[in-house]
N, C-alpha and C. Protein backbone atom coordinates (compact mmCIF):
# COMPACT_ATOMS: atom_id res chain seq x y z
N UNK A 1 -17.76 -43.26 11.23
CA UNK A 1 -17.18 -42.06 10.69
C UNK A 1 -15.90 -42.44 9.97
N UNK A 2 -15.91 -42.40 8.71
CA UNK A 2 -14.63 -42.74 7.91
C UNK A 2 -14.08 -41.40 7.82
N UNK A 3 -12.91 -41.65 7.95
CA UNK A 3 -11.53 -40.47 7.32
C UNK A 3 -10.87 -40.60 6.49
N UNK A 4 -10.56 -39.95 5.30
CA UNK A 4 -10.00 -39.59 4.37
C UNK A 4 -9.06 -38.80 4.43
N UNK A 5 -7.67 -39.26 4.14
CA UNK A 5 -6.85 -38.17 3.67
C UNK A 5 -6.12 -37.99 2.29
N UNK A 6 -5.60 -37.05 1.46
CA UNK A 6 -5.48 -36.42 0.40
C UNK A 6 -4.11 -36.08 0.09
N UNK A 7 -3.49 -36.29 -1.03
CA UNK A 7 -2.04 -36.01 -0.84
C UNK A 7 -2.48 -35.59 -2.27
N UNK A 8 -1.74 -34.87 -2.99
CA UNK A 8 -1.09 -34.23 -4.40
C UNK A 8 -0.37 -35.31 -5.71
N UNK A 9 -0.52 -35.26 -6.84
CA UNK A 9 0.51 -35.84 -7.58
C UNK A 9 0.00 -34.84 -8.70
N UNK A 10 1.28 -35.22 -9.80
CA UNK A 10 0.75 -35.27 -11.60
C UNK A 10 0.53 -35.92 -12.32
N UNK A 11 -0.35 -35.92 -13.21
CA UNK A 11 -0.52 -36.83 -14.27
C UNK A 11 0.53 -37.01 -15.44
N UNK A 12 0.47 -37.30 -16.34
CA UNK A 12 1.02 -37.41 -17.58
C UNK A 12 1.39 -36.71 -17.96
N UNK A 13 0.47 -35.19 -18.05
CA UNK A 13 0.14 -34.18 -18.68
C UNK A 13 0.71 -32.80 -17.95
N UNK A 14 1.42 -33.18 -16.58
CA UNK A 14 2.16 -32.12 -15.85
C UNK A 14 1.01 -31.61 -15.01
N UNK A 15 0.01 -31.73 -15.25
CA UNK A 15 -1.29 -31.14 -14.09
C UNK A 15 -1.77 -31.92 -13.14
N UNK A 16 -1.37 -30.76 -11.82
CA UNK A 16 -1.82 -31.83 -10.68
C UNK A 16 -2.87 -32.06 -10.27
N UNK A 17 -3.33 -33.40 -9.47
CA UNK A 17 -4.22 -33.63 -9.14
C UNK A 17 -4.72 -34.18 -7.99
N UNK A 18 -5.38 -34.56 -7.39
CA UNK A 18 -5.46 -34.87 -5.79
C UNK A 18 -6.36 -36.24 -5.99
N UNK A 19 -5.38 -36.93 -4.95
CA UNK A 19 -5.07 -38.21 -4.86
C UNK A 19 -6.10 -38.33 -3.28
N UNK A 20 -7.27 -38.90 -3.70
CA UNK A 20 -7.74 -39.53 -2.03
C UNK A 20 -7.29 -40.97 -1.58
N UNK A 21 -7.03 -40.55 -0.54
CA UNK A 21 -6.17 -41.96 0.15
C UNK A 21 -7.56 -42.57 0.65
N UNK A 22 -7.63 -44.02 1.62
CA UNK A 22 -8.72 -44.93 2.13
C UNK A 22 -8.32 -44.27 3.75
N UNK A 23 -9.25 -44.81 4.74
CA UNK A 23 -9.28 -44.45 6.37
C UNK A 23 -7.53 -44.40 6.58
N UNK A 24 -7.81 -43.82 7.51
CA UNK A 24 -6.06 -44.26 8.12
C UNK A 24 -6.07 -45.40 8.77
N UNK A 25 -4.42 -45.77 8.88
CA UNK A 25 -4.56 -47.61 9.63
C UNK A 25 -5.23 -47.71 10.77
N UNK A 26 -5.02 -48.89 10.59
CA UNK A 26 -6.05 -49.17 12.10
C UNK A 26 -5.36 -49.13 13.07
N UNK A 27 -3.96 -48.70 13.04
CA UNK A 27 -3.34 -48.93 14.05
C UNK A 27 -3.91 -48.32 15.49
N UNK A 28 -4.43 -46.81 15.00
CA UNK A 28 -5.33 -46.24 16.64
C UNK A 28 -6.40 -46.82 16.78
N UNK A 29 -7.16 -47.94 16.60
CA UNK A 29 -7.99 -48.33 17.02
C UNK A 29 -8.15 -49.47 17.25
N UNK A 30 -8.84 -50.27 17.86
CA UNK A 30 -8.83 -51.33 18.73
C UNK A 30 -9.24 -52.69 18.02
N UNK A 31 -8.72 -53.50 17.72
CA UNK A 31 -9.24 -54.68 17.65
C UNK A 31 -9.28 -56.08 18.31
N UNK A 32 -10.66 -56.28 17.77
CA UNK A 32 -11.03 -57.26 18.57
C UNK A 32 -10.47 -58.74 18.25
N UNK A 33 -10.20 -59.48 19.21
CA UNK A 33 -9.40 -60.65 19.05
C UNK A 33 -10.99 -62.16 19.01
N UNK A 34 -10.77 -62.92 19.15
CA UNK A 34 -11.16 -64.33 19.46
C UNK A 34 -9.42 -65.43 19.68
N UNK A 35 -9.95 -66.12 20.82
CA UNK A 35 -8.73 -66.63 21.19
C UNK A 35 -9.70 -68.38 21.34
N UNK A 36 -9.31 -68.94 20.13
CA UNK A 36 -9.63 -70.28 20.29
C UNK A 36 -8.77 -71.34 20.79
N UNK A 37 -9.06 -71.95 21.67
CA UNK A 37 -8.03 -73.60 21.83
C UNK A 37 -7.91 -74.29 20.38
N UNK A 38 -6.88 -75.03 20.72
CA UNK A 38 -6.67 -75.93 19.80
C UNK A 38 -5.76 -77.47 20.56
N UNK A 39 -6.49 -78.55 20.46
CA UNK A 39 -5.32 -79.60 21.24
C UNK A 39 -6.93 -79.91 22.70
N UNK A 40 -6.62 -81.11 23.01
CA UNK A 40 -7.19 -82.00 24.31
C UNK A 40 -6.48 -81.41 25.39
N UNK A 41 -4.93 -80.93 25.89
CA UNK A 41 -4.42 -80.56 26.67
C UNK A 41 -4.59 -79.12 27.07
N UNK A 42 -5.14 -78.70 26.26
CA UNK A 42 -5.26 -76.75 26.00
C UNK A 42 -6.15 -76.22 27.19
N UNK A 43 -6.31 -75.25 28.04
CA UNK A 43 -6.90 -74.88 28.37
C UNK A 43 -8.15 -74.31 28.09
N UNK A 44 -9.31 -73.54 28.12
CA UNK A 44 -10.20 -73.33 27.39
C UNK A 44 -10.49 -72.33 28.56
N UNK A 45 -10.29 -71.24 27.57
CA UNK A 45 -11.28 -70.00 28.59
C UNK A 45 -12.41 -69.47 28.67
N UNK A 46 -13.30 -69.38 29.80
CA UNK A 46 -14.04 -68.98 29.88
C UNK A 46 -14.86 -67.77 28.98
N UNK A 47 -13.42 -66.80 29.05
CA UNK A 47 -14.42 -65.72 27.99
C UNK A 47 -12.61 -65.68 26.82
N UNK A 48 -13.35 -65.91 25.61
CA UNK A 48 -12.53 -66.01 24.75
C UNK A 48 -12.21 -64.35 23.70
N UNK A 49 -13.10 -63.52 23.84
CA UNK A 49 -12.89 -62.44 22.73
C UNK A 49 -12.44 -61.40 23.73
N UNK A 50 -11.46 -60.63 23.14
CA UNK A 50 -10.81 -59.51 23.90
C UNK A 50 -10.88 -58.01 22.91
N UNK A 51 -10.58 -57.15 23.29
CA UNK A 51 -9.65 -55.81 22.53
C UNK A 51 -8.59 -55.30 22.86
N UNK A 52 -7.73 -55.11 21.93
CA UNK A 52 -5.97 -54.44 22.19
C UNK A 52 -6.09 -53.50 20.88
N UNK A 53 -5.70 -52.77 21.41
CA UNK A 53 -5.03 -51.27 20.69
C UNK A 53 -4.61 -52.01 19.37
N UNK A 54 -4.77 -51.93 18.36
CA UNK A 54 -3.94 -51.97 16.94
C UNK A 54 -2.54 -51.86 16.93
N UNK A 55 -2.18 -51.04 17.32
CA UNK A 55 -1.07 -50.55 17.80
C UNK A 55 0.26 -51.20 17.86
N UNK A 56 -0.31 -52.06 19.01
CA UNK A 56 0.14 -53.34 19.70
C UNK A 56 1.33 -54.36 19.15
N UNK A 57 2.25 -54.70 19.71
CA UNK A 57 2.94 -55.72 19.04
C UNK A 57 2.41 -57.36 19.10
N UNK A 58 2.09 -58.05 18.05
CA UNK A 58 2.15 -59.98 18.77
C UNK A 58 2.62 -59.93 20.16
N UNK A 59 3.93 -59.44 19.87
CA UNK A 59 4.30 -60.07 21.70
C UNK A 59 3.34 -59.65 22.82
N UNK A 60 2.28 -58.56 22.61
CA UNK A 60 1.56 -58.03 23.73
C UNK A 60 0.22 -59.65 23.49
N UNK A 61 0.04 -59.91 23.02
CA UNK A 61 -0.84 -60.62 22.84
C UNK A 61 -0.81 -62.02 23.50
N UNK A 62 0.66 -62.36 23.02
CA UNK A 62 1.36 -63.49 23.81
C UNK A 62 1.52 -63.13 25.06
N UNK A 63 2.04 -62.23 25.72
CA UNK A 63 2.01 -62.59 27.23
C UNK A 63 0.57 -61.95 27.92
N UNK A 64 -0.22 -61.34 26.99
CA UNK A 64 -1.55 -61.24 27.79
C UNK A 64 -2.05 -62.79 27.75
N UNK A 65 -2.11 -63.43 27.02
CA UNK A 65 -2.28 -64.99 27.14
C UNK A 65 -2.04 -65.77 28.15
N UNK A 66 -0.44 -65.98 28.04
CA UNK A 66 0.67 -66.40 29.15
C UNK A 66 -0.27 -66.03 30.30
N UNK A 67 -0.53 -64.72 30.79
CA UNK A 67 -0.59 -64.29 31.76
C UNK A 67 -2.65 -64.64 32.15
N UNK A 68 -3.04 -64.95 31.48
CA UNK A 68 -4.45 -65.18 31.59
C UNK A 68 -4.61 -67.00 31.57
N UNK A 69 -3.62 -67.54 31.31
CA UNK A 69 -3.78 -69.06 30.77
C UNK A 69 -2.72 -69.51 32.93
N UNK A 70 -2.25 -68.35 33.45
CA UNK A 70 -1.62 -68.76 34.36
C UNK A 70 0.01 -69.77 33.88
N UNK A 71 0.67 -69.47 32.59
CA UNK A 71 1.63 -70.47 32.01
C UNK A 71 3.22 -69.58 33.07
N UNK A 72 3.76 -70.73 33.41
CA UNK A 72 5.30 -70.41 33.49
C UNK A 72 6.39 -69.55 32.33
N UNK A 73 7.16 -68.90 32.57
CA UNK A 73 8.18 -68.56 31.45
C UNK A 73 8.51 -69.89 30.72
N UNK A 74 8.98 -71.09 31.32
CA UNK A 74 9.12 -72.82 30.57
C UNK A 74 8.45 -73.36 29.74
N UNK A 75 6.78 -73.00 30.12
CA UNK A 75 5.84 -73.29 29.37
C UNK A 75 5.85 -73.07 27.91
N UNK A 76 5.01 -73.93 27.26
CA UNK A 76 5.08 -73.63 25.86
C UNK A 76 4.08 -72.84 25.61
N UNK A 77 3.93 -72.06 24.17
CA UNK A 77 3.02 -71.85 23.90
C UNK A 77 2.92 -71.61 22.73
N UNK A 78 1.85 -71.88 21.98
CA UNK A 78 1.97 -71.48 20.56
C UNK A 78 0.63 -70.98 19.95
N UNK A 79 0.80 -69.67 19.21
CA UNK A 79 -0.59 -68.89 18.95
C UNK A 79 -0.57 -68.76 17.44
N UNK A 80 -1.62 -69.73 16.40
CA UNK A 80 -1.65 -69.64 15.26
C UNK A 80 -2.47 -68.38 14.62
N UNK A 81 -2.27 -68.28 13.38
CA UNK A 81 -3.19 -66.93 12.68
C UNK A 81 -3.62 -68.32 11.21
N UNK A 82 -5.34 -67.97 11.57
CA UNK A 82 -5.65 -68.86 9.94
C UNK A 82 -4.78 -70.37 10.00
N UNK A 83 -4.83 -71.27 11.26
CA UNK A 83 -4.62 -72.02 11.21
C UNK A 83 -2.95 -72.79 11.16
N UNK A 84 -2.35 -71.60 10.50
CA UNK A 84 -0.97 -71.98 9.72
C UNK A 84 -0.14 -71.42 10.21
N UNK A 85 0.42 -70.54 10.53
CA UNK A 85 1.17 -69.96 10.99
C UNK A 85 1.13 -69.02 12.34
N UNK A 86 2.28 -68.64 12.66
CA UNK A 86 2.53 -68.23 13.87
C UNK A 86 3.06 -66.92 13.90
N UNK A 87 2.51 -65.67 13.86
CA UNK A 87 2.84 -64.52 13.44
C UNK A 87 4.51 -64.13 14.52
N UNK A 88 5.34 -63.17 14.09
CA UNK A 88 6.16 -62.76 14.46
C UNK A 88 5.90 -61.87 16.09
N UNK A 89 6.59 -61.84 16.74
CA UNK A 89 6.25 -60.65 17.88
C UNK A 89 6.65 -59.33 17.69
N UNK A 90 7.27 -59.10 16.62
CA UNK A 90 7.15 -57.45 16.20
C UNK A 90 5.94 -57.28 14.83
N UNK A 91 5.34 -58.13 14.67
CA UNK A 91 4.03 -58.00 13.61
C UNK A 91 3.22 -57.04 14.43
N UNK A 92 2.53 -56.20 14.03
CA UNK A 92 1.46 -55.30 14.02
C UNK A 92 0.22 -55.67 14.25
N UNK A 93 -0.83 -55.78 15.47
CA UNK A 93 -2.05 -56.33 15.20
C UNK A 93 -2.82 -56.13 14.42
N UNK A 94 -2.58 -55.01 14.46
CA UNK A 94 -3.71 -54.23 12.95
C UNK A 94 -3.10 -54.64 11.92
N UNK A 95 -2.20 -54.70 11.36
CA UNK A 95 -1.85 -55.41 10.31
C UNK A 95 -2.46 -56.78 9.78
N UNK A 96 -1.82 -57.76 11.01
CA UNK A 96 -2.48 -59.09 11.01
C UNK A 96 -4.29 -58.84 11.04
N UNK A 97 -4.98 -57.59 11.27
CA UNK A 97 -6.39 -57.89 11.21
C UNK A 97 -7.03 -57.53 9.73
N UNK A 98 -5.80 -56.54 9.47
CA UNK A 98 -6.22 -56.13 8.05
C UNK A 98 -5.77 -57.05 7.18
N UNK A 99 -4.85 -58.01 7.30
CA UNK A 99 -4.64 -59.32 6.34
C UNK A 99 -5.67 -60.34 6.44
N UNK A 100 -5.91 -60.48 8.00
CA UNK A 100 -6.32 -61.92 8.07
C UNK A 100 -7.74 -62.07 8.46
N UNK A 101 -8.26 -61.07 9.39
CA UNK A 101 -9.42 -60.37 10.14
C UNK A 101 -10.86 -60.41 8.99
N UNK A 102 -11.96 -61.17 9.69
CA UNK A 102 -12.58 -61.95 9.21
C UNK A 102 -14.06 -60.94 9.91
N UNK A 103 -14.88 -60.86 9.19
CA UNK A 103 -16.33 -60.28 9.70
C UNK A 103 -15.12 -58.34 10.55
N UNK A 104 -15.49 -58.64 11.91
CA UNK A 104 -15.41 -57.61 12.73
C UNK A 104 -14.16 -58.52 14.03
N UNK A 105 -13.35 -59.65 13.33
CA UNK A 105 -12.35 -59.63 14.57
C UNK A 105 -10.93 -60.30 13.77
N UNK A 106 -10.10 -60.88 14.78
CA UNK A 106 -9.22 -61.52 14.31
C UNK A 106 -9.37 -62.75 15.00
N UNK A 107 -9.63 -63.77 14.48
CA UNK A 107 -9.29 -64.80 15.41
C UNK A 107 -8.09 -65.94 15.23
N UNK A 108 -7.34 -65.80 16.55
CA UNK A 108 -6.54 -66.80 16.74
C UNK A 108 -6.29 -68.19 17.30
N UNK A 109 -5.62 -68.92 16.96
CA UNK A 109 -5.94 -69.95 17.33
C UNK A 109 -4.39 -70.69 18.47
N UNK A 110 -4.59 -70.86 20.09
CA UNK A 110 -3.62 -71.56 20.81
C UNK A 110 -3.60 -72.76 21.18
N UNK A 111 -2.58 -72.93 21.78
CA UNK A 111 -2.37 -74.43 22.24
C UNK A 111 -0.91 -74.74 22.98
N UNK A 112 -1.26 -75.46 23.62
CA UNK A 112 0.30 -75.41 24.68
C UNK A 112 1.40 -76.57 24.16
N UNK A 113 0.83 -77.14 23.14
CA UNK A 113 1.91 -77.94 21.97
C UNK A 113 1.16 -77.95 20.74
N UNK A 114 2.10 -78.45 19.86
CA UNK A 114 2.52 -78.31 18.74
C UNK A 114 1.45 -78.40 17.77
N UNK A 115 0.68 -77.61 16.80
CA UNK A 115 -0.96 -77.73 16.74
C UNK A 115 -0.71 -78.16 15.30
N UNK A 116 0.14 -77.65 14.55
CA UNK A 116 0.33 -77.31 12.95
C UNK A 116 1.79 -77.05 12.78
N UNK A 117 2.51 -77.77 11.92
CA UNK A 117 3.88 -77.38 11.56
C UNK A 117 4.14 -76.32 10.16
């Protein structure tokens, strides 16, 4: 079920006209993750694909990790997007799925050192 919403403008010509917008963000809805290792030292989990609210900040993602990988506060950790980078913890998941989000998920890529500079 797609949603559409509609806002107003004018043209050129002073007559208005209605503007259809695309779905609303994804932020209310859920996406699905993939959480790959990366590194010989890495842990490897059993079940790798999850869902979190869109919503969501990076940082929820990181300590659902932390907290599923069993890591200390000391511990390292590092969670790539597309190989290269390391998204912010106030980034948006839905954001990062609507940039980076591939088929029907996002997948990320961890490791408990240093994978990619």
């Amino acid at each position: 079920m797609e949603h559409q919403s509609a806002s107003e403008g004018e043209d050129s010509q002073g007559s208005r006209q209605q503007v259809v917008l695309g779905p609303p963000p994804l932020a209310e809805e859920k996406v699905k993750i993939q959480l790959v290792p990366v590194g010989g030292l890495t842990p490897i989990m059993k079940k790798n694909k999850f869902r979190i609210a869109g919503r969501q900040k990076f940082s929820a993602v990181t300590q659902f990790l932390r907290q599923l990988l069993q890591l200390k506060d000391h511990d390292s950790l590092f969670i790539y997007c597309q190989s290269a980078f390391c998204p912010g913890p106030d980034q948006q998941v839905a954001e990062l799925f609507q940039c980076f989000g591939r088929s029907d998920e996002l997948q990320l890529y961890y490791s408990i050192q240093e994978a990619w500079g």
